[in-house]
C-alpha atoms as a PDB file:
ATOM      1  CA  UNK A   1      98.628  88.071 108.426  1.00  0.00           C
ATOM      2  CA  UNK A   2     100.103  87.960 111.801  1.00  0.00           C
ATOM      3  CA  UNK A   3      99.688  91.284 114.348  1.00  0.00           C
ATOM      4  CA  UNK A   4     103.336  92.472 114.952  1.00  0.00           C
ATOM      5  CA  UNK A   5     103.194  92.422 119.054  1.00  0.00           C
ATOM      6  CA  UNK A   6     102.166  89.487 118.521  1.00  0.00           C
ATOM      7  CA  UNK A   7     104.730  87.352 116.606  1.00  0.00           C
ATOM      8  CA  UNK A   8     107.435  89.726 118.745  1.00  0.00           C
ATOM      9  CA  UNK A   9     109.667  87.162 119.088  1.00  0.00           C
ATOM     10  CA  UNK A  10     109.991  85.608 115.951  1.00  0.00           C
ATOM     11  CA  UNK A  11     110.743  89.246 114.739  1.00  0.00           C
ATOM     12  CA  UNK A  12     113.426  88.975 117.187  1.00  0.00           C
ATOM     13  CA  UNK A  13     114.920  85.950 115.589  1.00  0.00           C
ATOM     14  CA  UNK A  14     115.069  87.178 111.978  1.00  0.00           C
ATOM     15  CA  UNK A  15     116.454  90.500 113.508  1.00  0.00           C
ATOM     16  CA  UNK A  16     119.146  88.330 115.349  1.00  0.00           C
ATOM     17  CA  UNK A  17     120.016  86.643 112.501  1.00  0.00           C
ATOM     18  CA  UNK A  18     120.757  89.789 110.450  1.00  0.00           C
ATOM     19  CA  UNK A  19     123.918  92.305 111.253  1.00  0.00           C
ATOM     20  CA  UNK A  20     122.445  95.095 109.418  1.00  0.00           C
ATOM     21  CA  UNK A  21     118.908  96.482 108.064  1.00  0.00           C
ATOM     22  CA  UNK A  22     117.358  98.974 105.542  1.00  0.00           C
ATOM     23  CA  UNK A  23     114.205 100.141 106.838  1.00  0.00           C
ATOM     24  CA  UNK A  24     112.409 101.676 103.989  1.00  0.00           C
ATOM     25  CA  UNK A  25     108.551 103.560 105.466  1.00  0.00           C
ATOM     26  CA  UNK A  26     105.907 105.335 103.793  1.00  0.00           C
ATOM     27  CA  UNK A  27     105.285 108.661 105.599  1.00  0.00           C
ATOM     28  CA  UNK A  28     100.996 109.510 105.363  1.00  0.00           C
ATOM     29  CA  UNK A  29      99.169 106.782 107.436  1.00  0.00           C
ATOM     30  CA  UNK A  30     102.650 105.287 108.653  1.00  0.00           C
ATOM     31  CA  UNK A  31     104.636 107.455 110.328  1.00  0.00           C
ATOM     32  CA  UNK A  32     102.007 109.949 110.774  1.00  0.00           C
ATOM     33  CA  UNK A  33      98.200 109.715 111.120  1.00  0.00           C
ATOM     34  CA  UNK A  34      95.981 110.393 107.726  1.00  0.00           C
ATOM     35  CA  UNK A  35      95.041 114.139 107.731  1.00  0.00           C
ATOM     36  CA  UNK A  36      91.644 115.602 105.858  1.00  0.00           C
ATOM     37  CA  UNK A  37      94.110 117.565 104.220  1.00  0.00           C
ATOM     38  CA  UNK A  38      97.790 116.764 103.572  1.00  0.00           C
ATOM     39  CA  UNK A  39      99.774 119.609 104.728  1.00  0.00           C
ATOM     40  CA  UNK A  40      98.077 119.112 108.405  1.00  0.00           C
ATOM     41  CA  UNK A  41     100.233 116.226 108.327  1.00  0.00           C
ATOM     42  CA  UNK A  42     102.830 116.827 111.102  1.00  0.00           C
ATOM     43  CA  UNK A  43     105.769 114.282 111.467  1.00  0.00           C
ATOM     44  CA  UNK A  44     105.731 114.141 115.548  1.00  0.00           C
ATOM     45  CA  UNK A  45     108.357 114.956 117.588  1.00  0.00           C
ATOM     46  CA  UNK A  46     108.527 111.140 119.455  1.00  0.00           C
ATOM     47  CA  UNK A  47     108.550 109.951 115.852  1.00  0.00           C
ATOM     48  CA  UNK A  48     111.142 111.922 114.820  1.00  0.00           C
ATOM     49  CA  UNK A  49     113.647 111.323 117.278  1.00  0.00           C
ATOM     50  CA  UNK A  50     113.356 107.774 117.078  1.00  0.00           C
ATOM     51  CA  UNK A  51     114.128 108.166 113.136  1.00  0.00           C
ATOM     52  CA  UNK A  52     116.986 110.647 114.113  1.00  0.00           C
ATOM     53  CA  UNK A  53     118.023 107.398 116.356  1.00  0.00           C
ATOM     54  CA  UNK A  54     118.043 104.753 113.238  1.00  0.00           C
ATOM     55  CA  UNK A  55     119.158 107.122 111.124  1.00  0.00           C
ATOM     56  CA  UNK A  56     122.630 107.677 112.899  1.00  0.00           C
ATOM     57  CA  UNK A  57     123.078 103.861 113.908  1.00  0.00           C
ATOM     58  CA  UNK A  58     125.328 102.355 111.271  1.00  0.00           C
ATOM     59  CA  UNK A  59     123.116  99.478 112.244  1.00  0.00           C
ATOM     60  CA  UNK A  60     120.698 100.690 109.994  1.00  0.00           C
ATOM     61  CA  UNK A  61     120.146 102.627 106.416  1.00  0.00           C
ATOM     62  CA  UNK A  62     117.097 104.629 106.546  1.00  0.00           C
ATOM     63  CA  UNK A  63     114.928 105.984 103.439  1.00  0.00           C
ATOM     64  CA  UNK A  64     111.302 107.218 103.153  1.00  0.00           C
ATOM     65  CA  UNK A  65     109.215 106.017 100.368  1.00  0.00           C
ATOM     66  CA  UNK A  66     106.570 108.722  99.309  1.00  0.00           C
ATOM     67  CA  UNK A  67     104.167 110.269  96.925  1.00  0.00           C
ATOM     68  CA  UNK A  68     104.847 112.950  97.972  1.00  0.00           C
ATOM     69  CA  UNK A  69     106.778 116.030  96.343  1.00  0.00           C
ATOM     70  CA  UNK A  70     111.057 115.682  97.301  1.00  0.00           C
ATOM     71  CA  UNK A  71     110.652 119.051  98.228  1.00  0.00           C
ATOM     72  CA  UNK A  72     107.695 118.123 101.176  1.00  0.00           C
ATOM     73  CA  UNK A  73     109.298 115.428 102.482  1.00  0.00           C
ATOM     74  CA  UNK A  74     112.491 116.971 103.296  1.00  0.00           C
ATOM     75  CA  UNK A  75     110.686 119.652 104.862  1.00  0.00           C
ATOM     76  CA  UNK A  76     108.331 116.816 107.028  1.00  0.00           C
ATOM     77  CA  UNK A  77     110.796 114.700 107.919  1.00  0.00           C
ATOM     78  CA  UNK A  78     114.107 117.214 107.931  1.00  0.00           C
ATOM     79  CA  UNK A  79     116.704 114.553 108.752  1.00  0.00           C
ATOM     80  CA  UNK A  80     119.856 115.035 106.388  1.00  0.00           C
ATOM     81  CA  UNK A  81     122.016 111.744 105.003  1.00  0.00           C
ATOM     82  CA  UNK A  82     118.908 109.741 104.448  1.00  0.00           C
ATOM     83  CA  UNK A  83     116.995 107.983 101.565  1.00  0.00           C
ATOM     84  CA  UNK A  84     114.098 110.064 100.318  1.00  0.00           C
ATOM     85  CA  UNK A  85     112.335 108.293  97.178  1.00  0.00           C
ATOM     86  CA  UNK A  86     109.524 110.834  96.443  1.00  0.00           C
ATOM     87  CA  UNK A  87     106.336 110.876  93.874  1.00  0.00           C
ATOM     88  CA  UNK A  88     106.404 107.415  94.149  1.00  0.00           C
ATOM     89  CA  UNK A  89     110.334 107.051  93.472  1.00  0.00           C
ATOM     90  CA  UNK A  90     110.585 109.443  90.233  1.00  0.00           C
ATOM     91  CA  UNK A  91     112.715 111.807  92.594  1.00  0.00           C
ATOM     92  CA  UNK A  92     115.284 110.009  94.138  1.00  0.00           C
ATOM     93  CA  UNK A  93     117.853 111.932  96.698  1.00  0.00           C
ATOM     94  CA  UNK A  94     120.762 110.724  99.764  1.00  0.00           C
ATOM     95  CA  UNK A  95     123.941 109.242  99.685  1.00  0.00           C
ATOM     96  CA  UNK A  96     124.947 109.067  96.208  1.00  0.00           C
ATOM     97  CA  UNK A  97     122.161 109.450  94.569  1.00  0.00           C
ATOM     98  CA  UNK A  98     120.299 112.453  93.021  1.00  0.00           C
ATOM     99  CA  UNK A  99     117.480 111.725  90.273  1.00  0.00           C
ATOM    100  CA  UNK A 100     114.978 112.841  88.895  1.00  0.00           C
ATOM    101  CA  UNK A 101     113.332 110.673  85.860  1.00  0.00           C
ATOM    102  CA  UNK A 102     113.564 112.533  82.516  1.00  0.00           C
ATOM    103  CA  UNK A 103     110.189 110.913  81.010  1.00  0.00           C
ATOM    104  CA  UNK A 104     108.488 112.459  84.038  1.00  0.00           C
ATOM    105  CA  UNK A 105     109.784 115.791  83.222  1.00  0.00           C
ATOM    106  CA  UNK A 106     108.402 115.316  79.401  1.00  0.00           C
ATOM    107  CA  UNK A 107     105.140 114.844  81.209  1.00  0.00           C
ATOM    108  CA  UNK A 108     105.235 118.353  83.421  1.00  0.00           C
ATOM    109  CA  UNK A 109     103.019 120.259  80.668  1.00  0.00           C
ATOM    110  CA  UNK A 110     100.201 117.741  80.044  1.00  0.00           C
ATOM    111  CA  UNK A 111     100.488 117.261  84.218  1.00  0.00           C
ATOM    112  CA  UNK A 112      99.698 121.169  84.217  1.00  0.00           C
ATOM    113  CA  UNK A 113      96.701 121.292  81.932  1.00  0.00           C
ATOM    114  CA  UNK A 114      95.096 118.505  83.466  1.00  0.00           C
ATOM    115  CA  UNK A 115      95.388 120.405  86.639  1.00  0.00           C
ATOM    116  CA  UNK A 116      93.719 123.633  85.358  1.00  0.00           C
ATOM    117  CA  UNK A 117      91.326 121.300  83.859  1.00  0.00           C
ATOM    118  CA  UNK A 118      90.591 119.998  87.236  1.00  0.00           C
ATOM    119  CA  UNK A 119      90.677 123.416  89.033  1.00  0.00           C
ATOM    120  CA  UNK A 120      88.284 124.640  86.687  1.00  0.00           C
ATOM    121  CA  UNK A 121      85.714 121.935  86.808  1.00  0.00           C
ATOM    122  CA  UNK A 122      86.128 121.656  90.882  1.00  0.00           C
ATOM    123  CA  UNK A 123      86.763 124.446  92.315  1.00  0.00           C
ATOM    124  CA  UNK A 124      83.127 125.469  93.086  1.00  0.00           C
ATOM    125  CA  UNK A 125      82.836 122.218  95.429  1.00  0.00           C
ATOM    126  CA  UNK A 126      83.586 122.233  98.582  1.00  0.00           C
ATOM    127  CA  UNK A 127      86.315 120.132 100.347  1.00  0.00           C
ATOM    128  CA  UNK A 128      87.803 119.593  97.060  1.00  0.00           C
ATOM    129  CA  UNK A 129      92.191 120.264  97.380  1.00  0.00           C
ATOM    130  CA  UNK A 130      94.100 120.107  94.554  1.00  0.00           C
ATOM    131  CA  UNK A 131      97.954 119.383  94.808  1.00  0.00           C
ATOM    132  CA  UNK A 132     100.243 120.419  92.043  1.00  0.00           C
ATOM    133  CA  UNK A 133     103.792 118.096  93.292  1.00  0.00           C
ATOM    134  CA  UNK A 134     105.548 118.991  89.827  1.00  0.00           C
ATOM    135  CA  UNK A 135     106.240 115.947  88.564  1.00  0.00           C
ATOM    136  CA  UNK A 136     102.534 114.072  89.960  1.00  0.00           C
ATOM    137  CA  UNK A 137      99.488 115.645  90.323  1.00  0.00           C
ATOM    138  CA  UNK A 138      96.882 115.279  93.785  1.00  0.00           C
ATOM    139  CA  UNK A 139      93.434 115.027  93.749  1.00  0.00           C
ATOM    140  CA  UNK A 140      91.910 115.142  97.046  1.00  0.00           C
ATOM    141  CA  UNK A 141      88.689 114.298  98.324  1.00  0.00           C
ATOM    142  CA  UNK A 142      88.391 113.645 101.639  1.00  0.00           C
ATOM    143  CA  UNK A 143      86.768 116.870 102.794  1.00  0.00           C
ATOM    144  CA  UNK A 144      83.269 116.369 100.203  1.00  0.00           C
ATOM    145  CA  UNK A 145      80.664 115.780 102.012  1.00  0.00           C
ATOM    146  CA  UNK A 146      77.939 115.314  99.446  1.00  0.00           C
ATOM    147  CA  UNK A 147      77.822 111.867  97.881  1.00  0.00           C
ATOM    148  CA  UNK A 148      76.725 113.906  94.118  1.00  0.00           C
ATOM    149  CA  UNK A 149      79.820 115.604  94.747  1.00  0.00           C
ATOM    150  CA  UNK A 150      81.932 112.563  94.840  1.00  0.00           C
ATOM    151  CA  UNK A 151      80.129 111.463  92.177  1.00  0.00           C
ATOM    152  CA  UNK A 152      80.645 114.194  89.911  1.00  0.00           C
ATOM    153  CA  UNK A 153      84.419 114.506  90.914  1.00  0.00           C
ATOM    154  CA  UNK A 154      84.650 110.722  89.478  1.00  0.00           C
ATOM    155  CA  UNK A 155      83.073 112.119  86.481  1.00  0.00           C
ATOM    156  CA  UNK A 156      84.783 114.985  85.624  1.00  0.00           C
ATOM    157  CA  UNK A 157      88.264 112.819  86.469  1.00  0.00           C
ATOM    158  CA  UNK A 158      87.468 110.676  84.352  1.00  0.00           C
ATOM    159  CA  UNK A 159      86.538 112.701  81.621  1.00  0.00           C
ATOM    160  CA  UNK A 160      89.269 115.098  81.829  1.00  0.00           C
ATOM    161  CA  UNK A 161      91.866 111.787  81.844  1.00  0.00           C
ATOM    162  CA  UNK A 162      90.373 109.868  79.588  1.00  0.00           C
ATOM    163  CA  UNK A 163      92.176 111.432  76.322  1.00  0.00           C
ATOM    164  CA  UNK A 164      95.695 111.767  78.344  1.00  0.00           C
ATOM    165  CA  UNK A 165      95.065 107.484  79.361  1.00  0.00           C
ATOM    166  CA  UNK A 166      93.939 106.874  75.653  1.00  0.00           C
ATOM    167  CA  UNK A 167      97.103 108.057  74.281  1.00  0.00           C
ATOM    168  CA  UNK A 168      99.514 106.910  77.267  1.00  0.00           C
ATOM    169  CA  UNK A 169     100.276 110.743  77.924  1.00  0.00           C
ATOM    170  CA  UNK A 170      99.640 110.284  81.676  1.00  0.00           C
ATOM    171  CA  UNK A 171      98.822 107.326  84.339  1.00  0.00           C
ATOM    172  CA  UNK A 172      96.003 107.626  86.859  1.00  0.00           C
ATOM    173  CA  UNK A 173      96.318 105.410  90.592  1.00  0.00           C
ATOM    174  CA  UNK A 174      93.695 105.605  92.986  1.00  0.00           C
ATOM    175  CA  UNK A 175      94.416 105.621  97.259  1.00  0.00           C
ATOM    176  CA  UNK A 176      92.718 106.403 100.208  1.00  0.00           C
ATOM    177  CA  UNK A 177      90.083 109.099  99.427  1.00  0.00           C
ATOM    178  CA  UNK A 178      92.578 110.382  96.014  1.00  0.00           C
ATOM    179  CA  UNK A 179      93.491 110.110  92.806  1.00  0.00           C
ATOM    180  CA  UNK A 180      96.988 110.010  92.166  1.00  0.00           C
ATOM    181  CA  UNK A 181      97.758 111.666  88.266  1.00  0.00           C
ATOM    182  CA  UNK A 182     101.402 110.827  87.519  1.00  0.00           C
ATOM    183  CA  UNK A 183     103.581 110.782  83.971  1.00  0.00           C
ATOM    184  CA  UNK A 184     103.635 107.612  81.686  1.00  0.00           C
ATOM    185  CA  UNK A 185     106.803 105.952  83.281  1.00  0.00           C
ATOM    186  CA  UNK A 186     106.379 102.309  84.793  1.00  0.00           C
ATOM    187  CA  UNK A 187     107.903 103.862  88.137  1.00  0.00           C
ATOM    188  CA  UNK A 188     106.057 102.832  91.021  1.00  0.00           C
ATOM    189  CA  UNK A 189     107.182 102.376  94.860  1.00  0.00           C
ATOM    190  CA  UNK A 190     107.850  98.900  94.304  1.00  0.00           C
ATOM    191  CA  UNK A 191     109.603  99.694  90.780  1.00  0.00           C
ATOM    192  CA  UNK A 192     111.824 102.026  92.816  1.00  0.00           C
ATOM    193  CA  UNK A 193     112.554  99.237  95.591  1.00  0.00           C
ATOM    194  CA  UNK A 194     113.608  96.556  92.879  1.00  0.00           C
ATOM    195  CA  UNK A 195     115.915  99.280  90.963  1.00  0.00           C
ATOM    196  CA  UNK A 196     117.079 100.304  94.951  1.00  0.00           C
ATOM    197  CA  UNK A 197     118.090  96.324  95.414  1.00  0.00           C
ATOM    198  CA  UNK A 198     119.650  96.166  92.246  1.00  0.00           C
ATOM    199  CA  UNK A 199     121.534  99.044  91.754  1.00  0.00           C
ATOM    200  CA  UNK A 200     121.998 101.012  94.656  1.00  0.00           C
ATOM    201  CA  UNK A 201     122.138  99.683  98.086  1.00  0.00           C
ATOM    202  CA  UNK A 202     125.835  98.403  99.249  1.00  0.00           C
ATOM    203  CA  UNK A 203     124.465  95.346 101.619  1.00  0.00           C
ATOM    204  CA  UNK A 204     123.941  92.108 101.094  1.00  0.00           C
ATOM    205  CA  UNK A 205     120.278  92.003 100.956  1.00  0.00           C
ATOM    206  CA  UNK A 206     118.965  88.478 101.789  1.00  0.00           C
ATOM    207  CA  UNK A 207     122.500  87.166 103.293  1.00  0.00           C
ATOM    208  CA  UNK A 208     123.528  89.581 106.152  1.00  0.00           C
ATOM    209  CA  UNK A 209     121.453  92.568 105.537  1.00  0.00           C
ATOM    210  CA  UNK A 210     116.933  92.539 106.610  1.00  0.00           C
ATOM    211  CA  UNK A 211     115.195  94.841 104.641  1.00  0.00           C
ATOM    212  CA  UNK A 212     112.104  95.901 106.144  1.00  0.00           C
ATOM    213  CA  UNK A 213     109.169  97.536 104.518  1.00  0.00           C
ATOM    214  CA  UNK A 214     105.601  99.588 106.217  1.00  0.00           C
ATOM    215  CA  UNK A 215     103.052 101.177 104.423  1.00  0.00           C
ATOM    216  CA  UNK A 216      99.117 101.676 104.349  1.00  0.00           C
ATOM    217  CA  UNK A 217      98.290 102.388 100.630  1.00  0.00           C
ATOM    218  CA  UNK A 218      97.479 101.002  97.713  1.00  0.00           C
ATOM    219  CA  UNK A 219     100.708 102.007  96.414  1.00  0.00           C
ATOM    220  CA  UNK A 220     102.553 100.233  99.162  1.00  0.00           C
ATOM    221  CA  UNK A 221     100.384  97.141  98.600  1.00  0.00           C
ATOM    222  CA  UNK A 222     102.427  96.753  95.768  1.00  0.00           C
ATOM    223  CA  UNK A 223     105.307  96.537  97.419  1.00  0.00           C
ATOM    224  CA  UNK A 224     104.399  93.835  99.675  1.00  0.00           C
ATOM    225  CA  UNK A 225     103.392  91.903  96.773  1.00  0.00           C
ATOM    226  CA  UNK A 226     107.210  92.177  94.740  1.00  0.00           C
ATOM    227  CA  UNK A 227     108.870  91.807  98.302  1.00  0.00           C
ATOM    228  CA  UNK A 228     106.328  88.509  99.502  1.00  0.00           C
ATOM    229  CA  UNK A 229     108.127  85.598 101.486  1.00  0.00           C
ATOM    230  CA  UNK A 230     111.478  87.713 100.960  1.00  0.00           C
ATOM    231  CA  UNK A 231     111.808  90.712 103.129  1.00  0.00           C
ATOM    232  CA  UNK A 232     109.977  91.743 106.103  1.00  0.00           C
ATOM    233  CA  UNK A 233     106.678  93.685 105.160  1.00  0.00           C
ATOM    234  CA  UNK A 234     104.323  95.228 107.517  1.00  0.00           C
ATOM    235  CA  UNK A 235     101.401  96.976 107.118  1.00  0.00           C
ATOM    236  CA  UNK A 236      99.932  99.449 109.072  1.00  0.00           C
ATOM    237  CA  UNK A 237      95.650  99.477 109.415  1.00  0.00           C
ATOM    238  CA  UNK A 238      93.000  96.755 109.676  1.00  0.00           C
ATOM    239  CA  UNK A 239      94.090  94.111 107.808  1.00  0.00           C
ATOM    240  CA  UNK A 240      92.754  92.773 104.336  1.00  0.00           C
ATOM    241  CA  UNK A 241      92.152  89.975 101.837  1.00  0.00           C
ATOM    242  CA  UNK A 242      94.272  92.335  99.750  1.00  0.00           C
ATOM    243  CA  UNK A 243      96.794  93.282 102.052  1.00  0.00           C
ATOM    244  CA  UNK A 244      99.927  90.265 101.173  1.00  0.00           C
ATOM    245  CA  UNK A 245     102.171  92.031 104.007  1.00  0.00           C
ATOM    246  CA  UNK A 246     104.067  89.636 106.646  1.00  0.00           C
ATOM    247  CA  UNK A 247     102.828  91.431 110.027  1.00  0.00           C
ATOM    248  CA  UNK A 248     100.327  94.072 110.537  1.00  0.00           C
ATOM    249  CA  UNK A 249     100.015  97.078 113.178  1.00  0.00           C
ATOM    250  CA  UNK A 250      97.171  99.172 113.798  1.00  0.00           C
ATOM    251  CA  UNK A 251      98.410 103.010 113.306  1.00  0.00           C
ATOM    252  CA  UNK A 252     101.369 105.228 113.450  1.00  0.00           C
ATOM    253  CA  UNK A 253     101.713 104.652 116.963  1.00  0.00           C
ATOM    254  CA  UNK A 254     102.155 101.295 116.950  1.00  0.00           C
ATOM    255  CA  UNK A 255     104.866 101.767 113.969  1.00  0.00           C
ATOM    256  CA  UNK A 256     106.201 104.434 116.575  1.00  0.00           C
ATOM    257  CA  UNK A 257     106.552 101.527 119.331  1.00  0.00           C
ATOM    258  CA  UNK A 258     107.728  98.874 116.413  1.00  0.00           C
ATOM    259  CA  UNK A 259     110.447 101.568 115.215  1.00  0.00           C
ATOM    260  CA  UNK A 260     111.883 101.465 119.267  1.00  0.00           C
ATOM    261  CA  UNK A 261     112.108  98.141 119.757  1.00  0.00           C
ATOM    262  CA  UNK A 262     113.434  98.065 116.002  1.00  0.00           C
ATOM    263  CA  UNK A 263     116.425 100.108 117.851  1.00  0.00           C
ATOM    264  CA  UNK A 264     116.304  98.422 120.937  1.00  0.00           C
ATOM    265  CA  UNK A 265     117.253  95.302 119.118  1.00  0.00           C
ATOM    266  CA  UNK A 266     120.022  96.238 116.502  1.00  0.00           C
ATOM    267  CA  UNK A 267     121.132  99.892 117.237  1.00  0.00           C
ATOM    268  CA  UNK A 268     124.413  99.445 117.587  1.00  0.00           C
ATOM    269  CA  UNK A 269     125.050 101.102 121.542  1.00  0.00           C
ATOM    270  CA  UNK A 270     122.254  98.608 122.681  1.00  0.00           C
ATOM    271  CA  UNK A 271     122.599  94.631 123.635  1.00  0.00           C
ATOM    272  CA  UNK A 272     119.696  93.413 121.169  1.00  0.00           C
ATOM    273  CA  UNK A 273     117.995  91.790 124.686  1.00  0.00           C
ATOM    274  CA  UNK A 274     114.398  91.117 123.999  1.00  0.00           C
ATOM    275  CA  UNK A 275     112.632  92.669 126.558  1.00  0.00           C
ATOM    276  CA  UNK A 276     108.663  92.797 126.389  1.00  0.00           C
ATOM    277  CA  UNK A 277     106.977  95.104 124.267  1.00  0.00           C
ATOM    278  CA  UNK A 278     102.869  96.649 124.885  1.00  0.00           C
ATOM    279  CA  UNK A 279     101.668  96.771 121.008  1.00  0.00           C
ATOM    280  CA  UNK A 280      99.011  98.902 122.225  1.00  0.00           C
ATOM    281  CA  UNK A 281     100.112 102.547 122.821  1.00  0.00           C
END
C-alpha cells in the first residue's frame, strides 16, 4: 500500500482521465479524529467547507458512509443535497432516495432488550457508553480503564448475544474499541456500495465516472476488499497486512489536505494543474 502524497501524481492521472467522481467517506477516524466518546466528535469547520466545496461542484457527487444513526449525521455534517448512508447503509437518504430497511425495523424490539440487558449488566463500570441508534445498537469501551473490566464487558456481550446470534435474531461486528449490535440483514457498508453502483448512481462508474472510497474501520475494510483493483480506495491510519486499500494517509488531516487537492484537480471553476502538495499537515 502506497502513502497518498506520495503516489500524488499518479492520482493525478487517474483523476485526469475521469470527467466526474463520487467520493463516498466514512465520518469517525476519517473526516474527524476518533473521540473517547462519540458525541465529542466535532466535524471541523476547515473540513466542512471543503465538503460544502465538493458538494456544490457538479464535478463531484458526495455521500457519507456511516454507522452512525441518519439522524447524527445530518446533524455532524449538516450539508443538504448529499448522500448520507447511515447504520452501516440500512438508512439511506439524498437525491432520490429515502430508505430505511424493513427487516431492520422487525429487529427494533430484540435491539431494545439487548440494550437494557447491557445497561443493566454495565452500568456500574466506569467508562462504559451505551448508544441506542434505533435501528443498531453501540457498545463503547474506550473509556475502561481496568483490563477485568474489559474482560467482563466481553463476557457479559457475549453472553447476553449469544441466544439473539444462535437464532439469527441479531448480528454482532466488532471496531475500534466497540461492538457494533445490528439486525439480521446482510447490509453492510460495502453491501450498500454494490446496491449504490447498481441501482442508484446515474454515472458511468468505471468509464467516465472515479469513484473514490476512505475509511479507517473494520467495516470500511470491507469495502476496500469488494472495490480492490476497481475504484480508488484509501485508507486512513497506519497501514496493515489487513488493510487491501490502494493508498493510505495518516489521519483526518491528511484526508483534509487529500479532499483540497481532490478539488483543486476536478472542481469544476479550477484548471486541474497539479501543483505540489505537503502530505504532512
Amino acid at each position: 500500500m502506497n502513502y497518498v502524497f506520495d503516489r500524488i501524481h499518479v492520482i493525478s492521472k487517474l483523476l485526469q482521465a475521469r470527467k466526474k467522481i463520487i467520493l463516498l467517506t466514512d465520518f469517525d477516524g476519517t473526516l474527524t479524529d476518533i473521540r473517547d466518546r462519540p458525541d465529542l466528535a466535532v466535524l471541523s469547520e476547515d473540513a466542512r467547507q471543503i465538503l460544502l466545496k465538493i458538494a456544490r461542484d457538479k464535478s463531484f457527487f458526495l455521500g457519507i458512509i456511516t454507522g452512525r444513526s441518519l439522524r447524527q449525521i445530518k446533524k455532524l455534517v449538516n450539508i443538504p443535497g448529499i448522500l448520507y448512508a447511515a447504520n452501516h447503509g440500512i438508512e439511506l437518504e439524498g437525491p432520490g432516495i429515502h430508505f430505511r430497511s424493513s427487516e431492520a425495523k422487525k429487529a427494533r424490539c430484540n435491539l431494545w432488550n439487548v440494550y437494557m440487558r447491557l445497561f443493566t449488566s454495565l452500568r456500574h463500570i466506569e467508562g462504559v457508553y451505551l448508544e441506542d441508534k434505533g435501528y443498531t445498537v453501540s457498545l463503547h469501551y474506550r473509556l475502561v480503564k481496568k483490563k477485568n473490566d474489559v474482560e467482563f464487558i466481553m463476557k457479559t456481550a457475549a453472553m447476553i448475544m449469544k441466544p439473539y446470534l444462535d437464532k439469527k435474531l441479531l448480528s454482532l461486528n466488532t471496531g475500534k474499541m466497540v461492538y457494533e449490535i445490528l439486525p439480521p440483514v446482510k447490509w453492510s457498508k460495502a453491501t450498500t456500495i454494490q446496491w449504490l453502483l447498481t441501482n442508484y448512481f446515474p454515472l458511468n462508474v468505471g468509464g467516465d465516472t472515479l469513484l473514490i472510497y476512505l475509511g479507517d474501520d473494520n467495516a470500511d475494510i470491507e469495502v476496500f476488499n469488494a472495490l480492490k483493483d476497481k475504484e480508488l480506495t484509501i485508507f486512513v491510519g497506519s497501514p496493515s497486512a489487513t488493510t487491501t486499500a490502494d493508498y493510505f494517509v495518516h489521519s483526518p488531516e491528511e484526508v483534509r489536505a487529500f479532499l483540497e487537492y481532490l478539488y483543486k484537480q476536478k472542481g469544476a471553476n479550477n484548471d486541474g494543474s497539479t501543483d505540489e502538495i505537503e502530505g504532512t499537515i
